[in-house]
Protein backbone atom coordinates (compact mmCIF):
# COMPACT_ATOMS: atom_id res chain seq x y z
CA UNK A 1 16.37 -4.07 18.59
CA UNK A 2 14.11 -6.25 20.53
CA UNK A 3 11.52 -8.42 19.40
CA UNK A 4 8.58 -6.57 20.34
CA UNK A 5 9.78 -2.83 19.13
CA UNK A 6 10.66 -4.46 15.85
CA UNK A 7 6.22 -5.82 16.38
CA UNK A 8 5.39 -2.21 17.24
CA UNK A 9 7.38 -0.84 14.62
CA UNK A 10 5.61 -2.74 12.21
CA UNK A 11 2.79 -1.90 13.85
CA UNK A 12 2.78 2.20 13.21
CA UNK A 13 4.17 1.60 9.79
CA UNK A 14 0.80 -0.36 8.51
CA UNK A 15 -1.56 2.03 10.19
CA UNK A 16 0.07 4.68 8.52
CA UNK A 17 0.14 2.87 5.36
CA UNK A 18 -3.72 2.65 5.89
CA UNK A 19 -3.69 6.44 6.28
CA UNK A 20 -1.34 7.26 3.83
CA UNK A 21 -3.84 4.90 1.50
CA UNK A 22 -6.98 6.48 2.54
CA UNK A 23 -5.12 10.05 0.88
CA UNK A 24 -4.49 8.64 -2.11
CA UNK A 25 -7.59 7.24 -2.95
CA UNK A 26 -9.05 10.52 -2.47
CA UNK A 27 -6.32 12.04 -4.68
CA UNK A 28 -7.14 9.16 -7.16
CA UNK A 29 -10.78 9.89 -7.36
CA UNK A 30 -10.69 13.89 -7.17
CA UNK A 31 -8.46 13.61 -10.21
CA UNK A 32 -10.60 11.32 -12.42
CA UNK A 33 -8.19 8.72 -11.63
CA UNK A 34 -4.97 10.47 -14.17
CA UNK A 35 -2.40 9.68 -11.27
CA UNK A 36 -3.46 5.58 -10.64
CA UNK A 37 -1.11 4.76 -12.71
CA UNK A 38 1.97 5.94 -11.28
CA UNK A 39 0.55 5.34 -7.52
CA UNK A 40 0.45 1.61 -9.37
CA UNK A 41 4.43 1.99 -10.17
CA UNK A 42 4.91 3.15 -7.02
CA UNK A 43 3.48 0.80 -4.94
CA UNK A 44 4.49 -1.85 -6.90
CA UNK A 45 8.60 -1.08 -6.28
CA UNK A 46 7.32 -1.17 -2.67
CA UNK A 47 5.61 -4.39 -2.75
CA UNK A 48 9.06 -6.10 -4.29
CA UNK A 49 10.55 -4.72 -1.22
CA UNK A 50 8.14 -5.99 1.30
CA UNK A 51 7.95 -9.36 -0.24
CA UNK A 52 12.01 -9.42 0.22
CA UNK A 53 11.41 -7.70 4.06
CA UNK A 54 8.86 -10.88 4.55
CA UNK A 55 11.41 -13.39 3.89
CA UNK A 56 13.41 -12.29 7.21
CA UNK A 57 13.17 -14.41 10.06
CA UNK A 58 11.36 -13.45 13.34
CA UNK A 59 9.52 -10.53 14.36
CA UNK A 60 10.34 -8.40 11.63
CA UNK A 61 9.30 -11.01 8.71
CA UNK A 62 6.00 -11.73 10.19
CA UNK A 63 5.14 -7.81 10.14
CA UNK A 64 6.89 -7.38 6.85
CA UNK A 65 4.11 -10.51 5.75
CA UNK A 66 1.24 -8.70 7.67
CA UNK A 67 1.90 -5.14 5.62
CA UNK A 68 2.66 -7.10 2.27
CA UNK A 69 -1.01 -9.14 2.99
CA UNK A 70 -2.43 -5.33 3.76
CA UNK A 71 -0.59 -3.34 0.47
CA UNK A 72 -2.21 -6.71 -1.61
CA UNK A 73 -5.46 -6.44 -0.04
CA UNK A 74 -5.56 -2.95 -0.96
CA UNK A 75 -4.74 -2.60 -4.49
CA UNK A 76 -7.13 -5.86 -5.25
CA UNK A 77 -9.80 -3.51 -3.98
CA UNK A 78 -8.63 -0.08 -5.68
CA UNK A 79 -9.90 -0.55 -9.01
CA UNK A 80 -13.70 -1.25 -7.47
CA UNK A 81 -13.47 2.47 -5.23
CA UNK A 82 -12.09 4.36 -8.67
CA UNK A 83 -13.66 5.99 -11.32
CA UNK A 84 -12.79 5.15 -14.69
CA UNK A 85 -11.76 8.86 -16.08
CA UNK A 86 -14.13 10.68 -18.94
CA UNK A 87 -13.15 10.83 -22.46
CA UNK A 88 -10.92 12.93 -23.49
CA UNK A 89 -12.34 15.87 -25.45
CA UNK A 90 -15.68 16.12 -23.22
């Protein structure tokens, strides 16, 4: 696959990453935040494989970087959009 539709690839993936982010932090706060916590797991298994995808030489490393740098970015900023859930028994 050539260079530059390995770039565009990488490309599509982190907008819809963005989009597919954007969903879930309106699932996270329409359900008083119950589900963070395995969006957390999930993401995390994802980050270890981005942060292996990164090491790769080329093209495909440096968007690998660039959507490991964005899937960071983004879960240092969840816990600031959330609401912390109410009390159970209210």
């Amino acid at each position: 696959m050539p260079e530059d539709d390995i770039v565009a690839l990488q490309n599509d993936r982190i907008a819809a990453l963005e989009m597919v982010v954007g969903v879930m932090a309106k699932v996270i706060d329409a359900t008083a935040n119950n589900v963070l916590n395995v969006l957390r797991d999930v993401i995390d298994c994802r980050l270890a494989d981005l942060e292996v995808a990164a090491l790769l030489i080329g093209a495909a490393g440096r968007g690998s970087h660039r959507s490991l740098l964005l899937a960071r970015e983004i879960l240092d900023e969840a816990p600031r959009h959330s609401k912390p859930a109410p009390p159970s028994g209210i």
